[in-house]
Each structure stands twice: as C-alpha cells, then as structure tokens.
Protein backbone atom coordinates (compact mmCIF):
# COMPACT_ATOMS: atom_id res chain seq x y z
CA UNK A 1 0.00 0.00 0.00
CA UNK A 2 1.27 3.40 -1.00
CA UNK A 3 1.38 6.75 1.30
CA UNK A 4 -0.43 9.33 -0.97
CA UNK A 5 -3.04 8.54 -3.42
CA UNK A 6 -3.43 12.45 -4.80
CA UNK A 7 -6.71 12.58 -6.43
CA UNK A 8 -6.46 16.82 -6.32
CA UNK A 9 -5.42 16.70 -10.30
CA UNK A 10 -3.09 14.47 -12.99
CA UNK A 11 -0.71 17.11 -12.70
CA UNK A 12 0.45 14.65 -9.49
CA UNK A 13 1.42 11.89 -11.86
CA UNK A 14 5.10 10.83 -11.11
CA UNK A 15 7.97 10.29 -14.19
CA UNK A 16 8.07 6.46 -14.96
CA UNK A 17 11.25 5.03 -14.10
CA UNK A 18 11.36 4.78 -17.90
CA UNK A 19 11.07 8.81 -18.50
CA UNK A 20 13.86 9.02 -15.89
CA UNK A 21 16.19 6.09 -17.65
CA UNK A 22 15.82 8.28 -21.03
CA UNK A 23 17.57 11.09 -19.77
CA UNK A 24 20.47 8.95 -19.23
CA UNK A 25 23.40 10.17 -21.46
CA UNK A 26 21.19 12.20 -23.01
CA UNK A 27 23.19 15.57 -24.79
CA UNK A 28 21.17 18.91 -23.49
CA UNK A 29 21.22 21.56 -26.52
CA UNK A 30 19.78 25.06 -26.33
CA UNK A 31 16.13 25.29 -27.08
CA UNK A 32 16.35 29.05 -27.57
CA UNK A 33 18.75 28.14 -30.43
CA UNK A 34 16.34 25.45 -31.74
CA UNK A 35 19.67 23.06 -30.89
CA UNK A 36 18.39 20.24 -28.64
CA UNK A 37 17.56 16.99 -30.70
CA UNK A 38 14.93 15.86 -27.80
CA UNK A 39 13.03 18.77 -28.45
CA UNK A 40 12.90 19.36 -31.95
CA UNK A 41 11.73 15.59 -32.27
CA UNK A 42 9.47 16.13 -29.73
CA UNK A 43 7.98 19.52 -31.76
CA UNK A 44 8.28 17.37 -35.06
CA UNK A 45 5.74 14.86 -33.34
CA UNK A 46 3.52 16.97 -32.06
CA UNK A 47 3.12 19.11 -35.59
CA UNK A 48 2.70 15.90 -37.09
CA UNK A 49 -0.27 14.65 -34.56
CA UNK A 50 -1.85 17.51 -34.63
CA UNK A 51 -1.99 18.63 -38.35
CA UNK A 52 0.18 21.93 -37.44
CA UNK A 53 2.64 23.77 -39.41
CA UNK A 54 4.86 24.35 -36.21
CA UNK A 55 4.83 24.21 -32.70
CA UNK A 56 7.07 25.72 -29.47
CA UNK A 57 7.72 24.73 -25.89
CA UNK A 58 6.42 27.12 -22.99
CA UNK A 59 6.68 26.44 -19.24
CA UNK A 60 3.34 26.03 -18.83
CA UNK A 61 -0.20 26.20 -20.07
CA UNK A 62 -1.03 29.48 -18.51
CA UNK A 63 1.92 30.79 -20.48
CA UNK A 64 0.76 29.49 -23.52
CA UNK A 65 -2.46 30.70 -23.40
CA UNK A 66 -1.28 34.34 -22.64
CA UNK A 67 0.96 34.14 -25.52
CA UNK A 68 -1.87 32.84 -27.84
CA UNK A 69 -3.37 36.48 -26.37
CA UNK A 70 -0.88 38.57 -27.13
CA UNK A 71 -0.40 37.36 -30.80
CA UNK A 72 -3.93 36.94 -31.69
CA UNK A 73 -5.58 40.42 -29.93
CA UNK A 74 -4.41 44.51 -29.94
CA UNK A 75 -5.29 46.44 -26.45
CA UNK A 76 -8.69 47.35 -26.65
CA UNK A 77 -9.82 44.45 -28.68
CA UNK A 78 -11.94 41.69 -27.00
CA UNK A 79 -12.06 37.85 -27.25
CA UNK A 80 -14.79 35.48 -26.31
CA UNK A 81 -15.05 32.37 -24.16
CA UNK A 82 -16.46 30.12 -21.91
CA UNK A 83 -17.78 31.72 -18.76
CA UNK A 84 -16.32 27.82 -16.95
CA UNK A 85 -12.56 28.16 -18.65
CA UNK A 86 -9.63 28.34 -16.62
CA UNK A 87 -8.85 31.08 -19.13
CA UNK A 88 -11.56 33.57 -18.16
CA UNK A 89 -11.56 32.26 -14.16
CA UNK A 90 -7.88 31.60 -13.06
CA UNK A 91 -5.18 33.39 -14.91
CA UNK A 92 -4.95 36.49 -12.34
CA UNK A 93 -6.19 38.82 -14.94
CA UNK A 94 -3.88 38.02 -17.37
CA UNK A 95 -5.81 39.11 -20.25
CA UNK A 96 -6.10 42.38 -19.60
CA UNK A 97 -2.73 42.64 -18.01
CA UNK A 98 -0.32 41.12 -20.13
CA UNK A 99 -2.74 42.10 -23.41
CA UNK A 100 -4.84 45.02 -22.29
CA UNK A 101 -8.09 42.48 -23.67
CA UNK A 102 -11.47 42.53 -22.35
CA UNK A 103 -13.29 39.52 -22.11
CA UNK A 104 -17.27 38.49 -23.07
CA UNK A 105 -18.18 35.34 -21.86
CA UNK A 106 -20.71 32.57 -23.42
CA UNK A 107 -21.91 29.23 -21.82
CA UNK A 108 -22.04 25.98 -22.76
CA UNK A 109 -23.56 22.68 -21.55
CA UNK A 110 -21.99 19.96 -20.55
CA UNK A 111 -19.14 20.75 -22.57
CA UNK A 112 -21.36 21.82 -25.92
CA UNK A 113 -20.86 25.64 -26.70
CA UNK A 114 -23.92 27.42 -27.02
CA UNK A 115 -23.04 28.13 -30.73
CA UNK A 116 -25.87 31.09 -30.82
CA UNK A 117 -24.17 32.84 -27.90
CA UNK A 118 -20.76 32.43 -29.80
CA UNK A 119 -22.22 34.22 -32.78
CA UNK A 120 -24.30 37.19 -30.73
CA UNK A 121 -20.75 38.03 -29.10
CA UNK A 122 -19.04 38.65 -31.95
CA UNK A 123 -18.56 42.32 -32.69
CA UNK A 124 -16.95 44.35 -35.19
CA UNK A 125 -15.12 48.04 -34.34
CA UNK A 126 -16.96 50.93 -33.67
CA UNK A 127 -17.28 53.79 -32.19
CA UNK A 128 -18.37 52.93 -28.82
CA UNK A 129 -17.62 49.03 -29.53
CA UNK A 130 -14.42 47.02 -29.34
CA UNK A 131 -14.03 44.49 -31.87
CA UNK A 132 -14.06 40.76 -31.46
CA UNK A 133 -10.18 39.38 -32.09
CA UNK A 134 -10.21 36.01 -31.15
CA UNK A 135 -12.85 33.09 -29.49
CA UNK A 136 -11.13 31.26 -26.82
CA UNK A 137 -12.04 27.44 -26.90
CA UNK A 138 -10.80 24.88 -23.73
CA UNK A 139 -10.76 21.17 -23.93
CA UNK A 140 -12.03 19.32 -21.96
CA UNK A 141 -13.94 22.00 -20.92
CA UNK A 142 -14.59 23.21 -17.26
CA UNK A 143 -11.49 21.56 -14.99
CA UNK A 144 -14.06 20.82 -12.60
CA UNK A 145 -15.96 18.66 -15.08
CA UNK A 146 -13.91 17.40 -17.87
CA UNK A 147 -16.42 18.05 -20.34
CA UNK A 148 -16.25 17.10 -23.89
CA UNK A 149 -17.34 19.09 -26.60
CA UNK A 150 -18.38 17.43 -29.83
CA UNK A 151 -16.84 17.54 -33.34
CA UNK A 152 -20.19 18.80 -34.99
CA UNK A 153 -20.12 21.52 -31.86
CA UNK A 154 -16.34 22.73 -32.98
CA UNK A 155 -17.31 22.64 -36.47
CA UNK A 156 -20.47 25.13 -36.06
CA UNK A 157 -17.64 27.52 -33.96
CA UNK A 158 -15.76 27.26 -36.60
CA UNK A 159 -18.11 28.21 -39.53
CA UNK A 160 -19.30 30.75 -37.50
CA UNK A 161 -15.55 32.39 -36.62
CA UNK A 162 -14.62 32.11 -40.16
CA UNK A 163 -17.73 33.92 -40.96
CA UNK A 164 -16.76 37.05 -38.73
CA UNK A 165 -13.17 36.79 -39.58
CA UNK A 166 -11.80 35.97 -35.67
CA UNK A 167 -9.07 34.10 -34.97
CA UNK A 168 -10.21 30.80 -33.33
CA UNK A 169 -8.14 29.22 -30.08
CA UNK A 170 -8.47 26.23 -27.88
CA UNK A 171 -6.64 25.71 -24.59
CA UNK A 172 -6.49 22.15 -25.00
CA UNK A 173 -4.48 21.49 -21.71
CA UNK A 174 -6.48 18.08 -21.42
CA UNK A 175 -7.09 17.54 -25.01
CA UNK A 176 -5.93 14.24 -24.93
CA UNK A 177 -8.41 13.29 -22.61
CA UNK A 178 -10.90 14.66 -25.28
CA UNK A 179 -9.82 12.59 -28.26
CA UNK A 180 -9.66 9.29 -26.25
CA UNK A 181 -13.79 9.91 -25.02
CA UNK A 182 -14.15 10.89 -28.43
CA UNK A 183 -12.30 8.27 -30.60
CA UNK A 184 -10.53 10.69 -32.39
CA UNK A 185 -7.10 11.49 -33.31
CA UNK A 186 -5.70 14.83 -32.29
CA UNK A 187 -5.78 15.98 -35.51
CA UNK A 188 -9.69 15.57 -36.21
CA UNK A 189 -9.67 18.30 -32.91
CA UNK A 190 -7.30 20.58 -34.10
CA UNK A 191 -8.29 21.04 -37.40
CA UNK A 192 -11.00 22.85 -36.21
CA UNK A 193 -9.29 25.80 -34.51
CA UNK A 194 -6.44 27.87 -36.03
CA UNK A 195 -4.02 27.26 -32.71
CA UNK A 196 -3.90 25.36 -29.45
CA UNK A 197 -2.06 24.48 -26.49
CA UNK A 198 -2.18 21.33 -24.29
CA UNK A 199 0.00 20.30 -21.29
CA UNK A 200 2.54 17.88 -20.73
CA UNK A 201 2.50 17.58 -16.90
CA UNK A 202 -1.42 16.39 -17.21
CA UNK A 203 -2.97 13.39 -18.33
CA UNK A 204 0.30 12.37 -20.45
CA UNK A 205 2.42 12.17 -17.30
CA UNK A 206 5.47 14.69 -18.56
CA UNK A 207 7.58 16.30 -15.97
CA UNK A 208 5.95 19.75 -16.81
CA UNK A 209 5.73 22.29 -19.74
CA UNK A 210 3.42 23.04 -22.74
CA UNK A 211 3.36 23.37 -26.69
CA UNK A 212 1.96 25.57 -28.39
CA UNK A 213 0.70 24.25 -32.24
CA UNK A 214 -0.37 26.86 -34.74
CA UNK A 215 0.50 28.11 -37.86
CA UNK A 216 4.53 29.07 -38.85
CA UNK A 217 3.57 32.55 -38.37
CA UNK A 218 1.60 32.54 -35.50
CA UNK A 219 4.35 30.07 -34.02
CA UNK A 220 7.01 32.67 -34.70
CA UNK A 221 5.19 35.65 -33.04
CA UNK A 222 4.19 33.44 -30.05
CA UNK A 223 8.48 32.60 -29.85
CA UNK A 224 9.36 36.64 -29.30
CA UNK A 225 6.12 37.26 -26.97
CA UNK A 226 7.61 33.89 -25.13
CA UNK A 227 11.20 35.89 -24.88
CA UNK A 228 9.38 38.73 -23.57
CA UNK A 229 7.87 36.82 -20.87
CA UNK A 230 10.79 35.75 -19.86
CA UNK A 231 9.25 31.75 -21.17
CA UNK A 232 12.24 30.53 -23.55
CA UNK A 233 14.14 28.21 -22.01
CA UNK A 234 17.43 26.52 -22.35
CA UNK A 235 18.04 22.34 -21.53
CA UNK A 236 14.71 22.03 -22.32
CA UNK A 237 15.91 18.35 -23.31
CA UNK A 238 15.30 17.21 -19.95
CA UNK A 239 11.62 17.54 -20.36
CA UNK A 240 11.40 16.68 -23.82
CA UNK A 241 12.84 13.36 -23.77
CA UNK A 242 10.42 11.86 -21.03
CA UNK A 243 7.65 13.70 -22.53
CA UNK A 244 8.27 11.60 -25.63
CA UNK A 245 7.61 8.75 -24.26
CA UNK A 246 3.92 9.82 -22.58
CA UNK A 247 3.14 10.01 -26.39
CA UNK A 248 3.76 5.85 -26.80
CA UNK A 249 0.56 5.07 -25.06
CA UNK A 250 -1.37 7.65 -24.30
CA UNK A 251 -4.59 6.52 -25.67
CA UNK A 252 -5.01 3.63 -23.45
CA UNK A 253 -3.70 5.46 -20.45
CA UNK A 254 -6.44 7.87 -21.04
CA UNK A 255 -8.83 5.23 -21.25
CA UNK A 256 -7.83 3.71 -17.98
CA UNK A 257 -8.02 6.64 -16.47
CA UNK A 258 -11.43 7.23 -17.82
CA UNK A 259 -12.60 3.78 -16.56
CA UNK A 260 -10.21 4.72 -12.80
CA UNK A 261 -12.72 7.63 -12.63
CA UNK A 262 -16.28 5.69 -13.79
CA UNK A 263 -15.15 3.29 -10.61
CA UNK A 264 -14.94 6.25 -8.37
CA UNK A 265 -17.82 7.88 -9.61
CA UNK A 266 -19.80 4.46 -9.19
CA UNK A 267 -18.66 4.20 -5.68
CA UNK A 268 -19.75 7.96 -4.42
CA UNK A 269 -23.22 7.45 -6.01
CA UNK A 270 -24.19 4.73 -3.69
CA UNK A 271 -23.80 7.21 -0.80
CA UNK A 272 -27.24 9.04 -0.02
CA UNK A 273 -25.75 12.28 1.07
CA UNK A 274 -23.43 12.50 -2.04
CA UNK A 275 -24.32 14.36 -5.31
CA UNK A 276 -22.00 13.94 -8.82
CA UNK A 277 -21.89 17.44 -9.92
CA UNK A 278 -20.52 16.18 -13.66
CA UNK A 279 -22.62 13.63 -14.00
CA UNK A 280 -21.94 11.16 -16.14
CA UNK A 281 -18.47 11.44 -16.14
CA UNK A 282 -17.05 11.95 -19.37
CA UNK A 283 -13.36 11.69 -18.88
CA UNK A 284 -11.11 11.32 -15.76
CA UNK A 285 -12.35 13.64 -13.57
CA UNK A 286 -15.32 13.62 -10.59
CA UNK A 287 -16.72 16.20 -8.78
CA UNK A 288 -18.50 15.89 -6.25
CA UNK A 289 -20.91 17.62 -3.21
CA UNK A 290 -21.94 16.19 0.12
CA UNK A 291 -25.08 17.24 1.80
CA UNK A 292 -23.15 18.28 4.72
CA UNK A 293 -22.22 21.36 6.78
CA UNK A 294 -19.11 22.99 6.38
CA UNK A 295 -17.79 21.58 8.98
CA UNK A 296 -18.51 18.16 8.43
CA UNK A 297 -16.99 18.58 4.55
CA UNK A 298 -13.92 19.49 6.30
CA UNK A 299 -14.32 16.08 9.15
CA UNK A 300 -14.59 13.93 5.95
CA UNK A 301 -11.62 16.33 4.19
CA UNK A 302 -9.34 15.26 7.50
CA UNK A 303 -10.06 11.91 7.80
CA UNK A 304 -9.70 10.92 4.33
CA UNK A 305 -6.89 12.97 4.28
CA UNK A 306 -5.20 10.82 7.22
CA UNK A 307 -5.05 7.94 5.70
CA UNK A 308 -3.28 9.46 2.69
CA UNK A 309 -6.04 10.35 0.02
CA UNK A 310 -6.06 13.79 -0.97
CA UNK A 311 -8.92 15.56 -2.77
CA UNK A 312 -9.77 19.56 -4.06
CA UNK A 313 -12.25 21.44 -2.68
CA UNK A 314 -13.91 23.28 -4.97
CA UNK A 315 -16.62 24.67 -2.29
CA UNK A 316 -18.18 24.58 1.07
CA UNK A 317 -18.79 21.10 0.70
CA UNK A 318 -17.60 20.03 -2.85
CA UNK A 319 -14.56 18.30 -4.01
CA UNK A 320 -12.99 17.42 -6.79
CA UNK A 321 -11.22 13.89 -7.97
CA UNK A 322 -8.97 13.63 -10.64
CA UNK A 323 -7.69 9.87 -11.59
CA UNK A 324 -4.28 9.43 -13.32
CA UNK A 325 -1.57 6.68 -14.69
CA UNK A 326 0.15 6.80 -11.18
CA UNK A 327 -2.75 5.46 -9.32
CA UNK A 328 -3.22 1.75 -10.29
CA UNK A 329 -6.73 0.04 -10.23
CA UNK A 330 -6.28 -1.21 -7.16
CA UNK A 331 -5.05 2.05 -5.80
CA UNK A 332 -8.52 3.79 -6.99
CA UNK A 333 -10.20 0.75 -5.49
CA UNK A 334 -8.95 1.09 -2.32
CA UNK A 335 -9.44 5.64 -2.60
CA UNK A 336 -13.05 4.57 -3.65
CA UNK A 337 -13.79 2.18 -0.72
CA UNK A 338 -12.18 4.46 2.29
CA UNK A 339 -14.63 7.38 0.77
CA UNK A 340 -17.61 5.65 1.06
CA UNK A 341 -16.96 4.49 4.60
CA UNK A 342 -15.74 8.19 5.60
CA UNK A 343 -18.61 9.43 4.04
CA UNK A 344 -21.61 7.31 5.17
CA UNK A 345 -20.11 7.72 8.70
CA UNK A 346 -19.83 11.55 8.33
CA UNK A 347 -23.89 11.49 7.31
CA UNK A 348 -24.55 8.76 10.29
CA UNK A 349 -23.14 11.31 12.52
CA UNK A 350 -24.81 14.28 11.43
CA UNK A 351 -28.44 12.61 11.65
C-alpha cells in the first residue's frame, strides 16, 4: 500500500522510471537556439499529430495561453469564451494585463458551446464598440468537469468564426483526454481551430511544460512574446525526452483513467448524502458535493486525508477527484472504498 493517493489533479502523476532512464546520457542543446535533438523531435511529433505547421515549448499552459493572447488580440480588442474556462476564471487577470483584452463570456452545456451565444458576441469596431479578435475554446472544458465538446459543436464555432473573420483558439491542456472519449485522433480536434495548447505535466504524465501548435507565423510571433515573458528556455531536453515517451501510449492510459474515474464515480453514487456534480463522467475527472455542513466537509476532508487520500475542494462542501496513470486500479479501489466508509459515517453522525 502506498502513502499518498493524490486525487487533487493528474498534474500529481510521477515520471516512470522509464522517463527518468531516457535522460540517461542524453546531450542537453539550447532550445532558444532550436539546438536540442529531444526537443525538436518532440515539436516534429507533435506538428505531425496535430496537423500543425509548427509548434514551441512554454513552461506552462497558462503561459501558452497568454501568448496565444498577445499574438492573436491589440489592447482594446476583445475575445470570447467560456464563462467555466480556466482562461476567463484563473489566470490572475492576465488578459487584460499582459494584453490590455477585455473579455465576453458565453456558456455551454456539458461541454457543448452554445453556438448562438458564440455568434451574438461577436462584434466588429466601432465607435463605442471594441471588436471581437479572437474566441477562446478549452478542452475538456470546465477543470471541474472534464467536459467534452463534440466535433459537430467545434465545427459550427468554426463556420461561424470564419464567418466574422476571428481568430479561433483552444486551450487544450487536457485535449488528450478529449480525443480518447471521443475516438478521435488529435488531428480531427485541431483542425478545427487555427491554434492550441495542451500540457505535458497532465494526463500524459510529462515532468511539466506546454506546446503551443499553430501556424509558422503565428508560431514565430508566439516565440518573441515567449522571450518577452521571460518563457524561452534553455536544456529544455530534460523535459522533452520523457515527454516523448507519454506520447507511446497515451490513448489507453487515457482510457484507464477514464474507466479509474467511472469506478470512483460508481462508488460515491451509492452514498445518499453524495451528489456527482458532472454527472456522467465523461473523462477522468469527478466532482462531487456532500449534503453536509461545512464543517462536516472538512471532518470527511481530514479523515480521508489521514489515511493518505487527498482531494480539491472546490466549495463549502464540494470536491474534486482527478484519476491518473500513477494510481493503479487497485489504488482507486482502495481511494473509492475508504470514501464511502468516511462518508456514510460523516452522514450517520450528522443525523
């Protein structure tokens, strides 16, 4: 039995003994130089799953996506995305900071843009009116969800972008995820948006880091507004190499994880005082709510937490479970059974 099963998100996978062997010997070239051989096959791959012209390493997704900003948008332009993206909700203002962008935001449900919405947002300069640059897509959509938009929904964005002449983005930071629920490859994603970004450090296990994919052009703006940001890197080899081999399997890995996270979510239904807020789960993540006070979220918090399971709250009394390749079956098993008894005793107590 292990010490810490972290359920808070895949970004607590751990490097395969595998991803750690590669690095052995390895020669680390400068990435700023486009030098290092791990890399450049690395951003070779990618371009070549996803359908892309070109493609460059950030540090992270976050980075990424504010780059994507900067090249797409001029201050005082606006963009337009999903009221649920991490974009809009947890990059401390960075659109209108690092950009000077202001933001409209649409919904969606259960990962399907409300297409309509999409299309009343878009606006063209005026007087009084700041035009539309650039829609902002995420996949999965919603980190608290893991929603999964369809193929038909991206290709009604799309039609609709092209239409107004806006530049069309998707933080894909769990875009993998997305094409495995789907049955995709990455390419039948990507080919609907003119740019996009997924992580490393997520579902595909890499020691951190994004890519950006886009056009040549867009990919050689994004490389200066990277400088500027102080994002270029050097050794970058040391991530590149391990990441390489998260690419190997990665379908099946997502689909385990998928299945991890329909065992988890089966589990927390058969508690009374539980509700699935993402229900059904479409990927590898489960949210969750107890009917429960404050302080009895936090009891069931502790005590789960003492015997080494770790989840995110996301509210008063909500939580969040993300499944990944370094928790085995029996690992989720074992997270799934010491819930349920944690939780059915924190309702037995508060009756």
């Amino acid at each position: 039995m292990r010490d810490v099963y972290d359920l808070r998100s895949d970004t607590a996978i751990q490097p395969t003994a595998a991803m750690v062997e590669s690095l052995r010997g390895q020669y680390f070239a400068d990435d700023l130089l486009s030098e290092d051989a791990s890399t450049q096959q690395l951003l070779d791959h990618v371009c070549e799953a996803f359908g892309k012209e070109a493609a460059l390493f950030t540090p992270t997704g976050t980075m990424s996506n504010q780059i994507a900003a900067a090249v797409v948008s001029r201050p005082g332009s606006e963009v337009v995305l999903g009221s649920d993206s991490h974009i809009y909700n947890l990059e401390s203002g960075g659109l209108a900071a690092n950009s000077g962008v202001q933001v409209r935001a649409v919904g969606a449900d259960a990962g399907e843009y409300r297409v309509h919405e999409i299309e009343a947002a878009l606006r063209t300069s005026a007087l009084q009116v700041a035009p539309t640059s650039a829609v902002f897509l995420e996949s999965t959509y919603n980190l608290n969800a893991g929603h999964v938009s369809s193929l038909s929904n991206l290709q009604e964005i799309r039609e609709v972008v092209d239409r107004h002449g806006a530049f069309l983005y998707m933080d894909g930071a769990r875009v993998f995820n997305a094409a495995e629920k789907l049955g995709v490859e990455l390419s039948e994603i990507a080919q609907h948006v003119d740019a996009l970004q997924f992580c490393l450090n997520k579902g595909l296990g890499g020691p951190l880091g994004s890519i950006l994919v886009g056009t040549s052009e867009f990919v050689r703006e994004a490389a200066m507004i990277r400088q500027r940001l102080g994002g270029g890197m050097r050794h970058t080899g040391f991530i590149a190499g391990p990441s390489l081999l998260a690419f190997e399997d990665w379908r099946e890995r997502m689909a385990e994880d998928r299945a991890h996270a329909a065992v988890l979510a089966s589990a927390l239904r058969s508690v009374e005082s539980v509700t699935l807020m993402n229900d059904p789960i479409e990927t590898n993540i489960v949210s969750f709510s107890l009917a429960a006070s404050r302080s009895e979220a936090k009891h069931f918090e502790q005590q789960i937490s003492q015997r080494g399971i770790h989840v995110k709250p996301i509210g008063p009394a909500a939580f969040r479970a993300v499944t990944h390749s370094s928790l085995s079956a029996d690992d989720v098993a074992f997270c799934a059974e010491t819930m349920v008894k944690v939780l059915t005793a924190v309702a037995d107590s508060g009756r």
